[in-house]
C-alpha atoms as a PDB file:
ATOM      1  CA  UNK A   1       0.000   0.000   0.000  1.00  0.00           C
ATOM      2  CA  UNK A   2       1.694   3.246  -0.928  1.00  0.00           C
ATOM      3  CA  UNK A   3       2.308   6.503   1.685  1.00  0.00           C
ATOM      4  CA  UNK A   4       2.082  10.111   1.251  1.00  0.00           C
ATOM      5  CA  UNK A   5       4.840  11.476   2.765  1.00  0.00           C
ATOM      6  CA  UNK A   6       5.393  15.247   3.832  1.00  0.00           C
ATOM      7  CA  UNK A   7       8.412  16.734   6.079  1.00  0.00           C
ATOM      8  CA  UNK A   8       9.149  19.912   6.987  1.00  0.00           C
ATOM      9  CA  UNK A   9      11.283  21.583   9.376  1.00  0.00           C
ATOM     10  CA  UNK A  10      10.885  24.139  12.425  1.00  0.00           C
ATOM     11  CA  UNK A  11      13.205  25.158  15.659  1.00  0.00           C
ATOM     12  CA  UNK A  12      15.686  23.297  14.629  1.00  0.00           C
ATOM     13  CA  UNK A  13      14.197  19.818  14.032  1.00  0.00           C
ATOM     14  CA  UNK A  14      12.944  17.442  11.042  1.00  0.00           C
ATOM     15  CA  UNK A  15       9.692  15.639  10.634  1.00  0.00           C
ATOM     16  CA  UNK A  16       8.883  13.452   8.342  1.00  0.00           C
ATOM     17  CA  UNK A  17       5.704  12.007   8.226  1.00  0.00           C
ATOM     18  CA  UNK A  18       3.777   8.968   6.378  1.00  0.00           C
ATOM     19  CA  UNK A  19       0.143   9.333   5.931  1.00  0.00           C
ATOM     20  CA  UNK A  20       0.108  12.323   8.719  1.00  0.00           C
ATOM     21  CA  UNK A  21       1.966  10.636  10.738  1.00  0.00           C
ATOM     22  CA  UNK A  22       5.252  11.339  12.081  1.00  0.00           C
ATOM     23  CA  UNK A  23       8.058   8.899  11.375  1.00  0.00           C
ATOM     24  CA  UNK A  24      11.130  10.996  11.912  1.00  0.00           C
ATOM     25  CA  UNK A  25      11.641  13.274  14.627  1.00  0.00           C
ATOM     26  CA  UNK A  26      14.833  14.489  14.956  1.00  0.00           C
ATOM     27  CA  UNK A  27      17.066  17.515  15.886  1.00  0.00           C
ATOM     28  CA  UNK A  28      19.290  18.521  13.393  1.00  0.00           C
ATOM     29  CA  UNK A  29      22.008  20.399  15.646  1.00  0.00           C
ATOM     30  CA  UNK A  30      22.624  17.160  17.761  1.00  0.00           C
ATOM     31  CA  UNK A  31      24.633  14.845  14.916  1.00  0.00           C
ATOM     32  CA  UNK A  32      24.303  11.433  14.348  1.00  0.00           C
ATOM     33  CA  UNK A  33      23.317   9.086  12.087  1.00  0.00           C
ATOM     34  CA  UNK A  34      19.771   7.939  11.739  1.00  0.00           C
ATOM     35  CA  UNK A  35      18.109   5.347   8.898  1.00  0.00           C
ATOM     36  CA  UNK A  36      14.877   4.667   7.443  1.00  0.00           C
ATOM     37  CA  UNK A  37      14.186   1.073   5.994  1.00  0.00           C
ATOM     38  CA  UNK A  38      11.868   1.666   2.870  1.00  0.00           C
ATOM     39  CA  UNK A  39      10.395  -1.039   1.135  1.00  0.00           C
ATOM     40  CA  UNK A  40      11.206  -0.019  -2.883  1.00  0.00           C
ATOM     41  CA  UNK A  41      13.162   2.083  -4.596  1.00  0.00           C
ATOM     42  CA  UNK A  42       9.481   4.108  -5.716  1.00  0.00           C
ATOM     43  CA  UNK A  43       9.341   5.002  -1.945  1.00  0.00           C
ATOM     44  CA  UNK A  44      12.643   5.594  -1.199  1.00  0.00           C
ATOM     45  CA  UNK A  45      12.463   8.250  -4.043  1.00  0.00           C
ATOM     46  CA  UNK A  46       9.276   9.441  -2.723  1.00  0.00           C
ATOM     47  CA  UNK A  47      10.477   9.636   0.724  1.00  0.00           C
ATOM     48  CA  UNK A  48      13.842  11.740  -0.409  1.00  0.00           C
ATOM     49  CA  UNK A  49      11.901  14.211  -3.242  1.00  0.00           C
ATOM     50  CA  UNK A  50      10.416  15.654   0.138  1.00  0.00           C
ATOM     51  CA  UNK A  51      13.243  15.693   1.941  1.00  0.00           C
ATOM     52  CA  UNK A  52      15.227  17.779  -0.840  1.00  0.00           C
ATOM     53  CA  UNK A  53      12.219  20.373  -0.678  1.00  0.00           C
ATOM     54  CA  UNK A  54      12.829  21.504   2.956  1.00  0.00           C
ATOM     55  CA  UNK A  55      15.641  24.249   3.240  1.00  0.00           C
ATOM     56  CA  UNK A  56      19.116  23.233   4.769  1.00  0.00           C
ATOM     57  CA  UNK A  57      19.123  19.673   3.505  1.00  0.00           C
ATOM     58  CA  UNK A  58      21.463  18.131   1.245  1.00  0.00           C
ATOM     59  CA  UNK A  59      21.442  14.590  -0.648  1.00  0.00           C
ATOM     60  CA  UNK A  60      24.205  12.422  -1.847  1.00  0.00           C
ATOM     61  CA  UNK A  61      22.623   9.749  -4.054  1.00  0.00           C
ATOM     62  CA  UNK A  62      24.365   6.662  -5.142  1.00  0.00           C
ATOM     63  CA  UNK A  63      26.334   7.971  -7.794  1.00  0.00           C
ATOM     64  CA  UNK A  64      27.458  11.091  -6.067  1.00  0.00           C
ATOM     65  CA  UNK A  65      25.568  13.605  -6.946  1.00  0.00           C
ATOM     66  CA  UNK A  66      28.060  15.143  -9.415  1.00  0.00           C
ATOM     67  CA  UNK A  67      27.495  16.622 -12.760  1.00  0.00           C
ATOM     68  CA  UNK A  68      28.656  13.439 -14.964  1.00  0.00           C
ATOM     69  CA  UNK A  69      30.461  15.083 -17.704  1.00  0.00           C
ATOM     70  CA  UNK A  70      31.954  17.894 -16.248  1.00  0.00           C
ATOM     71  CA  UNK A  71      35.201  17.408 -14.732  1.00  0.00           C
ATOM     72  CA  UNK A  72      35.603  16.901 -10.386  1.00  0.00           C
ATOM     73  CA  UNK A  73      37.935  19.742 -10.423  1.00  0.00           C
ATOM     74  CA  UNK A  74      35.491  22.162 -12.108  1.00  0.00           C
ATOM     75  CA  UNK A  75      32.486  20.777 -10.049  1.00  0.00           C
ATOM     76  CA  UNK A  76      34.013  21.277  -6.602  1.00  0.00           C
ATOM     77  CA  UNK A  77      35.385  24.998  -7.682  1.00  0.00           C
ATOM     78  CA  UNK A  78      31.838  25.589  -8.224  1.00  0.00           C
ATOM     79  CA  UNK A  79      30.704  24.267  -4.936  1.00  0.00           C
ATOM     80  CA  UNK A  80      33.765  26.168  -2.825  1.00  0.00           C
ATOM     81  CA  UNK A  81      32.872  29.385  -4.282  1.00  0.00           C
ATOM     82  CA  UNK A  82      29.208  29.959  -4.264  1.00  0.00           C
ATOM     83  CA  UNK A  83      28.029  32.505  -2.445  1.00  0.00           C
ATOM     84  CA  UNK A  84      31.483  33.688  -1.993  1.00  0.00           C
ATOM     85  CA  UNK A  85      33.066  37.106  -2.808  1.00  0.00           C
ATOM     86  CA  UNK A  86      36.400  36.152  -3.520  1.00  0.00           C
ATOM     87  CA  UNK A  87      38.366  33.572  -4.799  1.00  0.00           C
ATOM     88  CA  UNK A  88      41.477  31.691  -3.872  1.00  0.00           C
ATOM     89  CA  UNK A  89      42.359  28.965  -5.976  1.00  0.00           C
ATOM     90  CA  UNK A  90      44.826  27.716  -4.337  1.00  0.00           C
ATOM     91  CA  UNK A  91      42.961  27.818  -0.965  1.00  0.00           C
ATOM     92  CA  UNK A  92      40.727  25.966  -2.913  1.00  0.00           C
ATOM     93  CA  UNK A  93      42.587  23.818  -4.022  1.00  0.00           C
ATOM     94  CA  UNK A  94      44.382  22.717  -0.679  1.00  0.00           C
ATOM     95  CA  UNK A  95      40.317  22.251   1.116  1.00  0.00           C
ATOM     96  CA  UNK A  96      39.352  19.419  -1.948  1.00  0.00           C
ATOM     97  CA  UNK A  97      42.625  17.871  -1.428  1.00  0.00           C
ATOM     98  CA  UNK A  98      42.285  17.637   2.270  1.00  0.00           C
ATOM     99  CA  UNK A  99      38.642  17.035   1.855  1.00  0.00           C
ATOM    100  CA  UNK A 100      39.207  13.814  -0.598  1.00  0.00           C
ATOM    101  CA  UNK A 101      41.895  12.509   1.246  1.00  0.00           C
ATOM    102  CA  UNK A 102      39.391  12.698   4.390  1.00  0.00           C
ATOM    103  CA  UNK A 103      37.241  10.566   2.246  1.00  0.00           C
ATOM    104  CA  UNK A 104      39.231   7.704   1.888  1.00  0.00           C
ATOM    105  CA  UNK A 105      41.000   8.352  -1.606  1.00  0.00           C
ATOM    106  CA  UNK A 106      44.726   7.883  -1.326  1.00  0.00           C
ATOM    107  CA  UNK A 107      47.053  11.154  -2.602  1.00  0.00           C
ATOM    108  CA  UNK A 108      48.446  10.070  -5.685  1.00  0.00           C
ATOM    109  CA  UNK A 109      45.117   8.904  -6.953  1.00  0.00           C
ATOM    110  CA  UNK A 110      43.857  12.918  -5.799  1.00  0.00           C
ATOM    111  CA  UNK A 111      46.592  14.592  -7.885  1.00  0.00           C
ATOM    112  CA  UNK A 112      45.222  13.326 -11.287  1.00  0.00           C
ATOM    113  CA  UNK A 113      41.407  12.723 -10.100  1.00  0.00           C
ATOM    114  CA  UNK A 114      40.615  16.974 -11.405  1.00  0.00           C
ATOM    115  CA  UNK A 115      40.296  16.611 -14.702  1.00  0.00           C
ATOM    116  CA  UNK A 116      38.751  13.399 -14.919  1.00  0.00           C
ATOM    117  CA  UNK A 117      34.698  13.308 -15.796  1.00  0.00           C
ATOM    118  CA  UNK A 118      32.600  11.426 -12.763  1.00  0.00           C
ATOM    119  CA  UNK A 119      30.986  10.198 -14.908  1.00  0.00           C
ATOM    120  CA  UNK A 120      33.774   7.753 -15.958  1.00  0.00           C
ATOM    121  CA  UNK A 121      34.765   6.792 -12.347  1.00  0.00           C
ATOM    122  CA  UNK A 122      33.755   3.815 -10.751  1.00  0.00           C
ATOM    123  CA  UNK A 123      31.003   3.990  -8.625  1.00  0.00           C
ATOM    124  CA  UNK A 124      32.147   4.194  -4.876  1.00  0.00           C
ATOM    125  CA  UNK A 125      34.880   6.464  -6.217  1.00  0.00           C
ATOM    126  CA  UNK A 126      31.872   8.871  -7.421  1.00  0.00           C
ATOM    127  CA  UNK A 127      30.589   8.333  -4.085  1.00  0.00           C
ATOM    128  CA  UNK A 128      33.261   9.493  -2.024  1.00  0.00           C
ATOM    129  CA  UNK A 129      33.290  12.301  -3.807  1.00  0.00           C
ATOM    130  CA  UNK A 130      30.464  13.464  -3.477  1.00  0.00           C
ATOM    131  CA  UNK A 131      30.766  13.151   0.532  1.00  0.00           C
ATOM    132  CA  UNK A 132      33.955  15.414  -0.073  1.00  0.00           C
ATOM    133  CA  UNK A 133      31.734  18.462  -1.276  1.00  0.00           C
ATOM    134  CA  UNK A 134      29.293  18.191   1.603  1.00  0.00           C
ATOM    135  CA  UNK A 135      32.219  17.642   3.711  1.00  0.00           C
ATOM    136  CA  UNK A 136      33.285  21.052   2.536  1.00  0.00           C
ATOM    137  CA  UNK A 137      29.858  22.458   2.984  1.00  0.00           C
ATOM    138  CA  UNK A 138      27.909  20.417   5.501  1.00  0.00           C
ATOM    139  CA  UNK A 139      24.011  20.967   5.048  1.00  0.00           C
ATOM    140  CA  UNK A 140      21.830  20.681   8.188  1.00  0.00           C
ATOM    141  CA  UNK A 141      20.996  17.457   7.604  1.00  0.00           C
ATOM    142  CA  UNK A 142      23.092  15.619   4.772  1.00  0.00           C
ATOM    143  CA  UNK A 143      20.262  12.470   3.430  1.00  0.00           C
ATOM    144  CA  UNK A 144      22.209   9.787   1.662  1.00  0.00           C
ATOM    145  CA  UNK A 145      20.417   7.930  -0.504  1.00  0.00           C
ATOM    146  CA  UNK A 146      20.517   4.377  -1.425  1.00  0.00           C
ATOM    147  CA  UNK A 147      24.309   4.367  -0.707  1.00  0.00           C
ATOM    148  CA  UNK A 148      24.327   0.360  -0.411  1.00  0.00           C
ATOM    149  CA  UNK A 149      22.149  -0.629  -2.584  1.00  0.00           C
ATOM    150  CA  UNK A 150      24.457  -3.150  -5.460  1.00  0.00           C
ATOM    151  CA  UNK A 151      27.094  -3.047  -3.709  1.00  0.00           C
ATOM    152  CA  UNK A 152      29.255  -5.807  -1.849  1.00  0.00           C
ATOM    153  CA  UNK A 153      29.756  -5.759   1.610  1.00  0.00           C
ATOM    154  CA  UNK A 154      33.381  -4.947   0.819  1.00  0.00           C
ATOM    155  CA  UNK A 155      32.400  -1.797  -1.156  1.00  0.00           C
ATOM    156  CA  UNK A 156      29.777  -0.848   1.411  1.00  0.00           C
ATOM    157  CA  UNK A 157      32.550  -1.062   4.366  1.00  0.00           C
ATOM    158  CA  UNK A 158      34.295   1.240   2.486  1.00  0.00           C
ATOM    159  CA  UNK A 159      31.097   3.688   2.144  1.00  0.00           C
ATOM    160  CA  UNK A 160      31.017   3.055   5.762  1.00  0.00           C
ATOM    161  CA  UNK A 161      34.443   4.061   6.922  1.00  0.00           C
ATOM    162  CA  UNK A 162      34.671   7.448   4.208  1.00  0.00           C
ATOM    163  CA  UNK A 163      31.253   8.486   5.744  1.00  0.00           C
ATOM    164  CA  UNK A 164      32.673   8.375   9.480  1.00  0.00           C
ATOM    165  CA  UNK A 165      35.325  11.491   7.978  1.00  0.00           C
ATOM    166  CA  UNK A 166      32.064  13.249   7.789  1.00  0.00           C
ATOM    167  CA  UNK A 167      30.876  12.480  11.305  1.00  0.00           C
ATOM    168  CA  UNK A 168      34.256  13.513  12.848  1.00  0.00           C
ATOM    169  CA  UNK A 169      34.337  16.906  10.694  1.00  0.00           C
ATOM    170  CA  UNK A 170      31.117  18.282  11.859  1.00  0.00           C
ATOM    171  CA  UNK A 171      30.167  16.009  14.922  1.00  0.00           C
ATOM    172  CA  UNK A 172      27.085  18.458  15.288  1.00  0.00           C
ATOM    173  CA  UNK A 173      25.590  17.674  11.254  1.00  0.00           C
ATOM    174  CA  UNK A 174      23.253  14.353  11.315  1.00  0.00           C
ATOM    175  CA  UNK A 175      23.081  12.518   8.303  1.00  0.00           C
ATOM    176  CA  UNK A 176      19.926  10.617   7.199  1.00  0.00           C
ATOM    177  CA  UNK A 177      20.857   6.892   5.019  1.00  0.00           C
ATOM    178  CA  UNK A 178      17.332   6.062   3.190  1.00  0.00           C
ATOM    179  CA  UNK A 179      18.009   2.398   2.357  1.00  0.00           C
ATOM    180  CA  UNK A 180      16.500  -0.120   0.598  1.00  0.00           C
ATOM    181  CA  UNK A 181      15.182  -2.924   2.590  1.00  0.00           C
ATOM    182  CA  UNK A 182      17.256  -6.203   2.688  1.00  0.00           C
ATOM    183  CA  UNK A 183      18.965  -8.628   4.592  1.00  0.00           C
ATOM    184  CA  UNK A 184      22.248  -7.774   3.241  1.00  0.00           C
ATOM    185  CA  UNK A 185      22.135  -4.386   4.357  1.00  0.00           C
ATOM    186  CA  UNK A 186      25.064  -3.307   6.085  1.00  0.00           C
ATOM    187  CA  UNK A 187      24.501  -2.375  10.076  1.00  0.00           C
ATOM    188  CA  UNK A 188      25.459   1.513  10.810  1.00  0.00           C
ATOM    189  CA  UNK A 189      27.802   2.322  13.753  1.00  0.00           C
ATOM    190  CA  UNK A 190      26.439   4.634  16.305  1.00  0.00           C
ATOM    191  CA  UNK A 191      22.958   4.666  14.494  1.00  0.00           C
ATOM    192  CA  UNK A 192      20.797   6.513  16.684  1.00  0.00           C
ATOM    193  CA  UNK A 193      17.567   6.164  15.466  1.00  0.00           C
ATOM    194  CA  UNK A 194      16.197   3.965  12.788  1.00  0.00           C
ATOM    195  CA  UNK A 195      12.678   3.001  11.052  1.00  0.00           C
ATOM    196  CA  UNK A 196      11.264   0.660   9.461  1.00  0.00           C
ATOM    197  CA  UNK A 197       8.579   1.963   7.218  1.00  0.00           C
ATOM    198  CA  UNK A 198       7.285  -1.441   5.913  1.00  0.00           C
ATOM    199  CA  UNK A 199       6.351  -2.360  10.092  1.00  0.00           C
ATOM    200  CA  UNK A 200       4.906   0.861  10.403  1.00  0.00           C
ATOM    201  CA  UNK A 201       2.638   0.200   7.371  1.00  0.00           C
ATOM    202  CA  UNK A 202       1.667  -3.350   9.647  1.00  0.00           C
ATOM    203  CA  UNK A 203       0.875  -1.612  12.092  1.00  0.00           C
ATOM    204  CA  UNK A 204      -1.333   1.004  10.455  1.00  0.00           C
END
């Protein structure tokens, strides 16, 4: 049975509801990592469309998030200077470095990675990043979406460990994983809150 889903956010906290009723309640200034279960990729894209509405939230999907074709260099110079007066390039330049490295992508990999085309990485290279740019500018509440889903429980672990650079960066910035239900699904360290929305639904 499909949900209509709504959130919104006021003093400093999101809600997300399912059929008017709240699902997620949770403060955005306290960090953290937090998961909903959903039962199919049609809600899980339902579920983060109203997410991305509210003000202050940011999504890394699967792949990133990155324009595909143009290149990670030009991508993240447009990220580090918006809304910015000035411009240092090389200030910029030192941040992404520090930023990817943060992420779990080894230097000499990072010195040739700027002119390359995301599009034409490998997936959980894409991935990471795309964590680098909201590592650089940390939304109030980063929602990653569908991280695990196809992957191996190798490549997750990895997703795992370059997503704990974001945790000890901005200890204050929670970050929501929407993930596909399944028994392969990797468990989260420290996950504070999580729900199911399939039991919910049973319970309905």
């Amino acid at each position: 049975m499909s949900m209509r889903f709504a959130a919104g956010i006021e003093g400093g906290r999101l809600r997300l509801l399912a059929d008017d009723n709240a699902v997620i309640d949770l403060s955005l200034n306290e960090g953290g990592r937090h998961r909903i279960i959903v039962e199919d990729a049609v809600q899980a894209r339902q579920v983060v469309a109203v997410l991305e509405e509210c003000d202050g939230i940011g999504v890394l999907t699967a792949a990133g998030s990155l324009p595909g074709a143009m290149p990670v260099a030009e991508s993240m110079a447009l990220v580090l200077r918006y809304h910015q007066d000035s411009v240092d390039s090389a200030d910029d330049e030192r941040q992404l470095e520090s930023a990817l490295y943060l992420c779990g992508l080894p230097a000499a990999r990072i010195a040739g990675l700027g002119r390359e085309q995301p599009m034409k990485l490998d997936r959980v290279e894409r991935w990471r990043i795309g964590l680098a740019r909201w590592l650089l500018r940390p939304p109030e509440l980063l929602v990653i979406d569908r991280a695990f889903a196809g992957l191996t429980r190798r490549e997750a672990e990895t997703l795992i460990a370059a997503e704990a650079s974001y945790h000890l960066r901005h200890p204050f910035r929670a970050a929501l994983f929407v993930d596909l239900d399944s028994h392969e699904l990797p468990e989260l360290p420290d996950c504070r809150s999580l729900v199911h929305l399939a039991e919910l639904a049973c319970h309905s």
